[in-house]
Protein backbone atom coordinates (compact mmCIF):
# COMPACT_ATOMS: atom_id res chain seq x y z
CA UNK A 1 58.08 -2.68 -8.11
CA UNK A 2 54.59 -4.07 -7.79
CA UNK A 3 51.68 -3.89 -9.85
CA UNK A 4 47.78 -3.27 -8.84
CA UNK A 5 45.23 -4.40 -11.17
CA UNK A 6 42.18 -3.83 -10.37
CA UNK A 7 39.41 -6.89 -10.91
CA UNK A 8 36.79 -6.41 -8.73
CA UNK A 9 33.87 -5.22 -10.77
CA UNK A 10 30.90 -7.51 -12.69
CA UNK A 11 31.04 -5.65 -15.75
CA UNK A 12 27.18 -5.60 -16.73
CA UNK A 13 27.16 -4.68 -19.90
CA UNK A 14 29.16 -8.12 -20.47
CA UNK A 15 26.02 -9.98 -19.25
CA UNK A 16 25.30 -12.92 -19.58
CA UNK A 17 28.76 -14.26 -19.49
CA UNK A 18 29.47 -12.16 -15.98
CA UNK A 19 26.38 -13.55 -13.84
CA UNK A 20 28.61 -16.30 -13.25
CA UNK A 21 32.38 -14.57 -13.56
CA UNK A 22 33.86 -11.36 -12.88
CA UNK A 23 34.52 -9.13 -16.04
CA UNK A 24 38.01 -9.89 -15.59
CA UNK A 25 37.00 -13.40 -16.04
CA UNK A 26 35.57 -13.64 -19.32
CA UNK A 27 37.46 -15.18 -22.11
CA UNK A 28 39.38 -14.19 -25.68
CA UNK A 29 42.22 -16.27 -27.14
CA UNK A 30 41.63 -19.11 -25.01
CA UNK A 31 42.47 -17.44 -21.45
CA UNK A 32 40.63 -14.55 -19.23
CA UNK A 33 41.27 -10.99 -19.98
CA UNK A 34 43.05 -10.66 -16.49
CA UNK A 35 45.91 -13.58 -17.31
CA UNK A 36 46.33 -11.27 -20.38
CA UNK A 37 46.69 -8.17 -18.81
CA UNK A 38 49.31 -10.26 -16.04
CA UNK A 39 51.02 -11.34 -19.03
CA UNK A 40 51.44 -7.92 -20.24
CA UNK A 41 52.43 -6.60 -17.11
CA UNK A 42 55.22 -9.60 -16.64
CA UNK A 43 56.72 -8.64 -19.81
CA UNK A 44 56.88 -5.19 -18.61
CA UNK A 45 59.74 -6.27 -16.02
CA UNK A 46 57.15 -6.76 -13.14
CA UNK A 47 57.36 -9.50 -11.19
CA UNK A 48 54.44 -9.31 -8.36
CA UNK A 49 50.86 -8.28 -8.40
CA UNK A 50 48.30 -7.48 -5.99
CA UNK A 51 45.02 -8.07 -7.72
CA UNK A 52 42.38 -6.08 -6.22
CA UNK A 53 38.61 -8.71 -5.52
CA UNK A 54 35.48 -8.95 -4.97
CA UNK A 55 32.56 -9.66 -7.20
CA UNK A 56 32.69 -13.21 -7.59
CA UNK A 57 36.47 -13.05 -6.25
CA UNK A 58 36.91 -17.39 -5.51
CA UNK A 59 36.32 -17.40 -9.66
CA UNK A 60 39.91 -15.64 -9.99
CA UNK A 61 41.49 -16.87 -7.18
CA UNK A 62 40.88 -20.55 -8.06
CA UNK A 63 41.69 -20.08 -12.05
CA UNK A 64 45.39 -18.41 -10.48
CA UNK A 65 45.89 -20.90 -8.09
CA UNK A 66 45.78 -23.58 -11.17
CA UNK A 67 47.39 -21.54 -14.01
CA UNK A 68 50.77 -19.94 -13.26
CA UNK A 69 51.02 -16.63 -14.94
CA UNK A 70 54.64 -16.14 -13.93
CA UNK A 71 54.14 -13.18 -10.98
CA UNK A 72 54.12 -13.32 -7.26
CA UNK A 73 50.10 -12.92 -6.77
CA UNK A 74 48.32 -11.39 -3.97
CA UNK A 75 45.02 -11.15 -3.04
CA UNK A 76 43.24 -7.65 -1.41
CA UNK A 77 39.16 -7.42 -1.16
CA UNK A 78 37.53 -3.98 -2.57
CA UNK A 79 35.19 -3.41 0.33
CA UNK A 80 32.19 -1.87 0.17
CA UNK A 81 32.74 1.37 -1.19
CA UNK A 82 32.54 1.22 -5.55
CA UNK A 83 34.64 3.12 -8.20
CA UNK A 84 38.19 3.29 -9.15
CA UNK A 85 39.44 5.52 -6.06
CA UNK A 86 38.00 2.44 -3.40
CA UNK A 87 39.98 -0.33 -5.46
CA UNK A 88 43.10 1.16 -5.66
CA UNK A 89 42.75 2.70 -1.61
CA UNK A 90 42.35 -1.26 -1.18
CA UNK A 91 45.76 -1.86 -1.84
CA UNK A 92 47.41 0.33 0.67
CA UNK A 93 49.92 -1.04 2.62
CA UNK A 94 51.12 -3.40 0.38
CA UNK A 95 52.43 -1.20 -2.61
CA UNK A 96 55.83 -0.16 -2.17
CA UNK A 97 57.10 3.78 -2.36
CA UNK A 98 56.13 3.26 -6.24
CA UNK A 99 53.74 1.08 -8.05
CA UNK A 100 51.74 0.55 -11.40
CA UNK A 101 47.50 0.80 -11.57
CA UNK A 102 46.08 -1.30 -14.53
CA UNK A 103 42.80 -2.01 -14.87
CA UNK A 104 42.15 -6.06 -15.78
CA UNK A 105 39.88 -5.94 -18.35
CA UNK A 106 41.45 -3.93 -20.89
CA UNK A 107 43.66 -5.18 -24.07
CA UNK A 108 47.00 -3.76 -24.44
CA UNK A 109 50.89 -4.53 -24.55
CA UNK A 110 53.67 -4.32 -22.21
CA UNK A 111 55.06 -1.57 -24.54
CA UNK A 112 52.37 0.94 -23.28
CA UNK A 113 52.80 -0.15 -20.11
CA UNK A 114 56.66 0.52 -19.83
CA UNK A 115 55.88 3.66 -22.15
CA UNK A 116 54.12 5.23 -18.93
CA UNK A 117 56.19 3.44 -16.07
CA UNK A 118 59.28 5.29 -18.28
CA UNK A 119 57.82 8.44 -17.91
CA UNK A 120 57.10 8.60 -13.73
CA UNK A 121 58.68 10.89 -12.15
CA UNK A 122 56.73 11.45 -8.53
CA UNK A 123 52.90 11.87 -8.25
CA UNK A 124 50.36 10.42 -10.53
CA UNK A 125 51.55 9.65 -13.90
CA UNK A 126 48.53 8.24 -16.36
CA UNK A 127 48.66 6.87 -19.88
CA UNK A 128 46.18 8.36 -22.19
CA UNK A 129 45.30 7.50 -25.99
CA UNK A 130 43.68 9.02 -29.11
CA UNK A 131 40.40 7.37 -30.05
CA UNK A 132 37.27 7.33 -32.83
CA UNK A 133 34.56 7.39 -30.55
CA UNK A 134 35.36 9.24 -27.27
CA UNK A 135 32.24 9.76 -26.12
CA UNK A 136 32.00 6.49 -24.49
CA UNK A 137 35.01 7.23 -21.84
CA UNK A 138 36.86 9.83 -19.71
CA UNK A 139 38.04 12.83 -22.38
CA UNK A 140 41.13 14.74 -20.94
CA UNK A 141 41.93 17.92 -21.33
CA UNK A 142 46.15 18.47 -21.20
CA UNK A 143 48.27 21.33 -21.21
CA UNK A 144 52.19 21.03 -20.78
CA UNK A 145 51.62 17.16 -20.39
CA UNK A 146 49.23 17.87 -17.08
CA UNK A 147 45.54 17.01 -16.78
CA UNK A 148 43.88 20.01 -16.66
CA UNK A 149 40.42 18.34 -16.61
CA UNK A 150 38.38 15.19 -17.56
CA UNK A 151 34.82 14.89 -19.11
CA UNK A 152 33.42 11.61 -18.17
CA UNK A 153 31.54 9.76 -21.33
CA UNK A 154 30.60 13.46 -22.78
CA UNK A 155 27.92 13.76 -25.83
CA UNK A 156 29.84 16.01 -27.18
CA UNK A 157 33.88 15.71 -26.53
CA UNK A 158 35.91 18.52 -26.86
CA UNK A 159 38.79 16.39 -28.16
CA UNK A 160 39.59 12.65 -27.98
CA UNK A 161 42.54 12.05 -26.51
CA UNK A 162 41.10 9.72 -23.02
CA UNK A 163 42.37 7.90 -19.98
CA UNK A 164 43.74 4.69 -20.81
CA UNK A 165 43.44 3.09 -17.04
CA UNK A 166 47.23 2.83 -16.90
CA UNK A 167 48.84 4.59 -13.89
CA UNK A 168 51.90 4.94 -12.05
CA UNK A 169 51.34 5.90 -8.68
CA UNK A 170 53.61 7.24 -5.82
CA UNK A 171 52.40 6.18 -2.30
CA UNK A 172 52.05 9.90 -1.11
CA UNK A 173 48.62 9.35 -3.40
CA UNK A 174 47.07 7.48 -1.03
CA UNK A 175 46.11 10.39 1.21
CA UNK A 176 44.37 12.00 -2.20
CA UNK A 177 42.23 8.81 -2.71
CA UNK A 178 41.55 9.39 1.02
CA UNK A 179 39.78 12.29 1.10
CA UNK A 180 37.63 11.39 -1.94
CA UNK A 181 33.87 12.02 -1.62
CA UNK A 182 31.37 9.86 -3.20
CA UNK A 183 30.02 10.97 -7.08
CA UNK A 184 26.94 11.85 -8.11
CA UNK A 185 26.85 8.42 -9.33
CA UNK A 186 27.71 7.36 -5.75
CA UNK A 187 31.39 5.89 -6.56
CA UNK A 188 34.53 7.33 -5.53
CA UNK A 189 36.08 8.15 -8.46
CA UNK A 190 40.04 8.00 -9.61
CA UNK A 191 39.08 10.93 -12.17
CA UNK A 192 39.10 13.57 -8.91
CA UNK A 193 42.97 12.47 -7.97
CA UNK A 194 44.35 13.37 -11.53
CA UNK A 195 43.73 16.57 -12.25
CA UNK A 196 47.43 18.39 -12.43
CA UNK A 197 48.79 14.53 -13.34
CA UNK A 198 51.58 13.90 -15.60
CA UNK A 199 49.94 12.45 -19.00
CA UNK A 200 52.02 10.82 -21.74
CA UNK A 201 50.29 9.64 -24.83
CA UNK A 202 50.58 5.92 -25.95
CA UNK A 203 50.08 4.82 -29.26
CA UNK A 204 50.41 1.64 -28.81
CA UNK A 205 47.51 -1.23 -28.85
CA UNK A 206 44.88 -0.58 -26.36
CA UNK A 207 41.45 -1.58 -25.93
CA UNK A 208 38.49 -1.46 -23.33
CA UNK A 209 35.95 -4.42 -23.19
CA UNK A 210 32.46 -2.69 -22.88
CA UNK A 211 30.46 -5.48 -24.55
CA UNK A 212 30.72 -8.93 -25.26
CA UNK A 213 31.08 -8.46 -28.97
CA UNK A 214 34.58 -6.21 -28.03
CA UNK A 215 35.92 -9.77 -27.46
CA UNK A 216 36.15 -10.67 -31.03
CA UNK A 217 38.75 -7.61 -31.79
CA UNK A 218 40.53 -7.71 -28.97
CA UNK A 219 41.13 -12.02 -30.03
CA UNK A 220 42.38 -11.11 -33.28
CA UNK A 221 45.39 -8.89 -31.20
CA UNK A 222 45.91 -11.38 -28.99
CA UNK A 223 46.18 -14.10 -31.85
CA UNK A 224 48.56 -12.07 -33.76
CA UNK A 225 51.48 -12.51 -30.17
CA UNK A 226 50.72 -15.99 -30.01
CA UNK A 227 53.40 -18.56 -31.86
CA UNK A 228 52.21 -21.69 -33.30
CA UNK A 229 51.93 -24.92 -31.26
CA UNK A 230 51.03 -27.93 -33.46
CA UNK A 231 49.84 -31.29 -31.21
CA UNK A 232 48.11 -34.40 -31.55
CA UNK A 233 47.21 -33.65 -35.25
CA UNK A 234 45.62 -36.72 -37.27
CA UNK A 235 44.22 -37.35 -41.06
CA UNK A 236 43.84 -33.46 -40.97
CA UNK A 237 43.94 -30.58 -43.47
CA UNK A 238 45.64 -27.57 -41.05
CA UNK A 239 45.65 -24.50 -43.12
CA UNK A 240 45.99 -21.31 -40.33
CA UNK A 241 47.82 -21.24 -37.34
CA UNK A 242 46.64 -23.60 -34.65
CA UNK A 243 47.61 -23.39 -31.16
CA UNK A 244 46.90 -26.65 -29.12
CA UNK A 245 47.65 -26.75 -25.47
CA UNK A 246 48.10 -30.00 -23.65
CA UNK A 247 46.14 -33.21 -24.57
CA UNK A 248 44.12 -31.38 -26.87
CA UNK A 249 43.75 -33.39 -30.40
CA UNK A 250 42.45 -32.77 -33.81
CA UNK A 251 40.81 -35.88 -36.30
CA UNK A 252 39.65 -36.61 -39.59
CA UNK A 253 38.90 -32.36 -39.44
CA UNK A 254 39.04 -29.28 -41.75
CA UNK A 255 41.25 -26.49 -39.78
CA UNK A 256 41.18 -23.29 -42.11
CA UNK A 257 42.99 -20.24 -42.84
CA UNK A 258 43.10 -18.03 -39.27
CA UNK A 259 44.02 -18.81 -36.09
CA UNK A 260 42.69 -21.31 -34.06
CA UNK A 261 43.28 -22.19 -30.61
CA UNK A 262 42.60 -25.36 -28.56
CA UNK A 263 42.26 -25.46 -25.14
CA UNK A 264 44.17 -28.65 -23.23
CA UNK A 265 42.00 -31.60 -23.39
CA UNK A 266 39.82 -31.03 -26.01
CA UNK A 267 38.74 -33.13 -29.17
CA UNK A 268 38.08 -31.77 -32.25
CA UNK A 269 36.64 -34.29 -35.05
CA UNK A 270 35.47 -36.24 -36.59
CA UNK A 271 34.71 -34.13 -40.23
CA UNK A 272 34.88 -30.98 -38.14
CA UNK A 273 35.18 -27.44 -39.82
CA UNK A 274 37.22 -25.04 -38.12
CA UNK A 275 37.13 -21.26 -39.89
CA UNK A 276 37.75 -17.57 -39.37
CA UNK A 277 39.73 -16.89 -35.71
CA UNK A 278 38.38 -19.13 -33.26
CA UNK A 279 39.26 -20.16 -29.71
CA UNK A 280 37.86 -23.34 -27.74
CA UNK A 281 38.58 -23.58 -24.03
CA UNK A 282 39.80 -26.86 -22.20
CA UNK A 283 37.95 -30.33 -22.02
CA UNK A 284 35.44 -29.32 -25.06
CA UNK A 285 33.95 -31.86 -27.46
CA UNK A 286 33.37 -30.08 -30.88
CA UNK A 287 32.35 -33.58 -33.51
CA UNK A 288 30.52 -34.80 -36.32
CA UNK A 289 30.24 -32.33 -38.66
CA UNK A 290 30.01 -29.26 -36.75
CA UNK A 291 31.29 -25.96 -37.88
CA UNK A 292 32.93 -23.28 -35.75
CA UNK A 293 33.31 -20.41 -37.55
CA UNK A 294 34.87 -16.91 -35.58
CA UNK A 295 33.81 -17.98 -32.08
CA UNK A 296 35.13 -17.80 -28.31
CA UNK A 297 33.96 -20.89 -26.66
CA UNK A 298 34.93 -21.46 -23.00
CA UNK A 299 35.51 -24.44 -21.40
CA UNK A 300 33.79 -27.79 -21.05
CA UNK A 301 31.44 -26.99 -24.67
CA UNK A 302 29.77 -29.81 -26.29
CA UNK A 303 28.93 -29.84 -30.18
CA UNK A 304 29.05 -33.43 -31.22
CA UNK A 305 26.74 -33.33 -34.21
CA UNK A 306 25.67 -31.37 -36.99
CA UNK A 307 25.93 -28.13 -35.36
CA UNK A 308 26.85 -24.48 -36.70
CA UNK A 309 27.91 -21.97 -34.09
CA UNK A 310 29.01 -18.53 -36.14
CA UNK A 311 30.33 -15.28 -34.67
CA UNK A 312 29.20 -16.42 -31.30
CA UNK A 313 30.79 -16.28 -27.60
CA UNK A 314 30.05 -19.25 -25.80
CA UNK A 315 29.81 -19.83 -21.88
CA UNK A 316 31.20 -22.80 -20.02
CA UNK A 317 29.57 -26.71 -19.94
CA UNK A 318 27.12 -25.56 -22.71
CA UNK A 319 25.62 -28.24 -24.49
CA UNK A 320 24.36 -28.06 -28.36
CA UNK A 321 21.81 -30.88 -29.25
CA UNK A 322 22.72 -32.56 -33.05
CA UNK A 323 21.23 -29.86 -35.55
CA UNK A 324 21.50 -26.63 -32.89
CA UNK A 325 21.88 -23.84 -35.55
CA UNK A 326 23.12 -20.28 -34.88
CA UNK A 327 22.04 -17.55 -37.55
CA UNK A 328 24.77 -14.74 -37.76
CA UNK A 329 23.87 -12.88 -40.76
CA UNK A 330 20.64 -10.47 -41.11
CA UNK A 331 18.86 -11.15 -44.37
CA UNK A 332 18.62 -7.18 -44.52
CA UNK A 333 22.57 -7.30 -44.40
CA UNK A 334 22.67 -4.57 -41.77
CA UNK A 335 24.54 -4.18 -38.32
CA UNK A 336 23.35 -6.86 -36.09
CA UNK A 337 21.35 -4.72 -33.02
CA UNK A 338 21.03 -6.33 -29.41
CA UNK A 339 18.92 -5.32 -26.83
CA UNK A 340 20.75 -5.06 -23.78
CA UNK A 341 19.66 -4.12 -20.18
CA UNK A 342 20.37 -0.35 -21.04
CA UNK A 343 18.73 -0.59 -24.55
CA UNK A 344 19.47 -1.48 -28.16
CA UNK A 345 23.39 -1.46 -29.19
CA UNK A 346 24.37 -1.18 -32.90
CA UNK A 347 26.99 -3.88 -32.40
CA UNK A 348 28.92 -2.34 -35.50
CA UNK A 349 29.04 -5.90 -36.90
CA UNK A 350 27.23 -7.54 -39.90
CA UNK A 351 28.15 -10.88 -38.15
CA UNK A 352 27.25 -11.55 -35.03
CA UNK A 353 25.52 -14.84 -34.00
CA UNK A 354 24.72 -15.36 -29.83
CA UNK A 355 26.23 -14.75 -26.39
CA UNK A 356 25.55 -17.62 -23.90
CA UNK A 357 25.88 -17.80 -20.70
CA UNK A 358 27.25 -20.95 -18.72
CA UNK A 359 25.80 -24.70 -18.05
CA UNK A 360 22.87 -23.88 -21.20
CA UNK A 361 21.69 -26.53 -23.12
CA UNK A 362 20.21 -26.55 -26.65
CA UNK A 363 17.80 -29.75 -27.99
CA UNK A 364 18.03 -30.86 -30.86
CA UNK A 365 17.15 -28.68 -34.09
CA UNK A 366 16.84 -26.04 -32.13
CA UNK A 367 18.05 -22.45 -33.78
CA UNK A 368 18.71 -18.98 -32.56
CA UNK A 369 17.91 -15.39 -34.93
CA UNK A 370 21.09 -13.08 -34.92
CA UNK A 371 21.95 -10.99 -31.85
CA UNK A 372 20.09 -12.36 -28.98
CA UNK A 373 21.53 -13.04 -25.78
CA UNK A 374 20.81 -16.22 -23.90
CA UNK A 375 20.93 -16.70 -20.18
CA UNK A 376 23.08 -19.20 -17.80
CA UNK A 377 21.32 -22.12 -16.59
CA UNK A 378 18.52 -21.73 -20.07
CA UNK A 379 16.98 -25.18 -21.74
CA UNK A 380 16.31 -24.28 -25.10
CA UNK A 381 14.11 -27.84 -26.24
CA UNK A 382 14.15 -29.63 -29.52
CA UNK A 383 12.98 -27.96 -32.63
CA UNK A 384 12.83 -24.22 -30.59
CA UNK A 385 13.60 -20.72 -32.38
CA UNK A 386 14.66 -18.08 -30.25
CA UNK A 387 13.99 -15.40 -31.70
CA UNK A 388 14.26 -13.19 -28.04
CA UNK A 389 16.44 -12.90 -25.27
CA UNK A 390 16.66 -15.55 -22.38
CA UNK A 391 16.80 -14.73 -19.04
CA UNK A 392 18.50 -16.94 -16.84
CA UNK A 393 16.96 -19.96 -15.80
CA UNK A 394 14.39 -19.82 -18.66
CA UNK A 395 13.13 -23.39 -19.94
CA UNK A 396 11.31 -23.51 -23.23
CA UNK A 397 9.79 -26.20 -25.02
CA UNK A 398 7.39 -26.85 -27.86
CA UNK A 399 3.81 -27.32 -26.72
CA UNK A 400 2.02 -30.69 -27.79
CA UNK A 401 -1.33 -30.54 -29.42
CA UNK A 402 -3.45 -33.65 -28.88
């Protein structure tokens, strides 16, 4: 049996880390949602894939063709028609009589997955969950464990039991997707195949990535399947559980309660200050007294002096100048807000520092206010407060007064 998971969107609510990535792409427990999901869907006794591409589609192909996730990958390109119905219809041909549909930027376990593989019998089979809020996706209706209808993001749900984006699929569904029309919102949509579907209800861990800040919950899951790898330790206090992958090395540092992961290559020290759940991606540089407190920092990050970065998500080759401070905590002590390109989000969080998008770089002293998003390619100069969003590309510095 083969599995399709479907990567091919930008995911813009995760801006600014997916001008440069695919959602799939972006980063919690030290590896991309999609080698996750892969993971997930090994363990489910799957052994090949056809990923379905195309926003940005060399950024997976090139992290795959480096980091072996254990399946038998291949490669098909969405074309240009958008929604759930074109990726899947993408894949035909290279299925098999049977097959599993998983989206790639959700959070869940190979136990749901096998929960709704177990329960195909011919058709569509889809997993569905119970949820607090399910207003923000598709609410189903069932009856006699069939889809009788689905409310897409409704202000006012009938219920809240909603499509996980788990599917089993027989091949025979490939002449439904076919005759698809286009949506009001101009996608072809999955939700118009699974009406009369079988449903079976999971209640195992799931989770959809809508915003950047979802990261941070979906890390502490991941953390908690992740064993303990202890390596190049030295004149260290290691409290938590620290996970160091292959030439990565900690000095002369404080590592505290939590989990912490470290990315192959990296150096942490000297007199660093590692707290909360944090995870640092490969070849990073995090020194002199610089604190890291609940983060997810990608790859290639350099902190060398004096720096705090708190309840933050970092993009790749960022650079912090000695003294770059980020604030996390309102003085009002209310939920941090950000403005987003669809309006202000409650973030649900009374912590919640900065999102930063790749190859930015801070001068020294510079600081950034709680909940504002900075752009990739940004130069933030010395002694700078940003107290608004960045868009990409943005230089500012301070202006000299003669």
């Amino acid at each position: 049996m083969k599995a399709v998971v479907l990567a091919a969107g930008e995911g813009k609510r995760m801006h600014p880390l997916t001008y440069t990535r695919p959602k799939a792409m972006v980063y919690a427990a030290g590896k991309p949602l999609l080698w996750h999901i892969l993971n997930e869907v090994k363990k489910a006794g799957i052994n090949e894939a056809v990923v379905v591409v195309r926003y940005k589609k060399e950024k997976v192909i090139e992290y795959f063709e480096k980091n072996d996730v254990g399946l038998k990958l291949e490669y098909v390109e969405q074309g240009e028609n958008y929604g759930t119905a074109a990726a899947v219809l993408a894949a035909k041909g290279k299925t098999g009589k049977k097959f599993l549909v998983i989206a790639g930027d959700i959070v869940t376990d190979a136990e749901a997955i096998k929960k709704v593989m177990e329960a195909h019998k011919s058709g569509i089979t889809l997993g569905a969950i119970k949820v607090e809020n399910p207003s923000s996706y598709g609410v189903l209706k069932v009856k006699n464990n069939k889809v009788v209808s689905i409310e897409e993001k409704p202000q006012k749900p009938k219920g809240n039991l909603i499509n996980t984006s788990i599917y089993m699929m027989d091949e025979s569904v490939f002449a439904k997707l076919d005759a698809i029309t286009p949506s009001i919102r101009g996608e072809y949509e999955i939700t118009d195949a699974i009406i009369n579907a079988n449903c079976i209800e999971i209640k195992e861990f799931w989770m959809d990535i809508a915003y950047p800040w979802n990261l941070f919950d979906a890390q502490d899951e991941l953390f908690k399947r992740m064993n303990s790898n202890i390596g190049k330790v030295e004149n260290s206090t290691v409290k938590g559980k620290i996970i160091m992958e292959e030439g990565a090395e900690v000095f002369d540092s404080y590592i505290d309660e939590g989990t912490h992961y470290i990315g192959a290559g990296s150096r942490i020290g000297p007199h660093t200050y590692l707290r909360g759940n944090n995870s640092i991606g490969s070849g990073c540089e995090i020194g002199e007294s610089t604190t890291i407190k609940n983060s997810i920092i990608f790859d290639n990050v350099k902190a060398k002096h004096l720096s705090y970065i708190g309840d933050s998500i970092i993009g790749e080759n960022v650079n912090f100048g000695s003294g770059t401070q980020i604030a996390n905590f309102r003085f009002d002590e209310k939920h941090v807000n950000v403005l987003t390109e669809r309006g202000w989000v409650n973030t649900g969080r009374k912590k919640m520092g900065t999102v930063v998008g790749d190859n930015t770089k801070f001068g020294v002293l510079s600081c950034v206010v709680p909940g504002k998003t900075i752009g990739d390619g940004c130069w933030i100069g010395s002694g700078i407060s940003v107290d608004e969003n960045m868009e990409s590309g943005k230089k500012i510095y301070l202006q000299k007064r003669k």
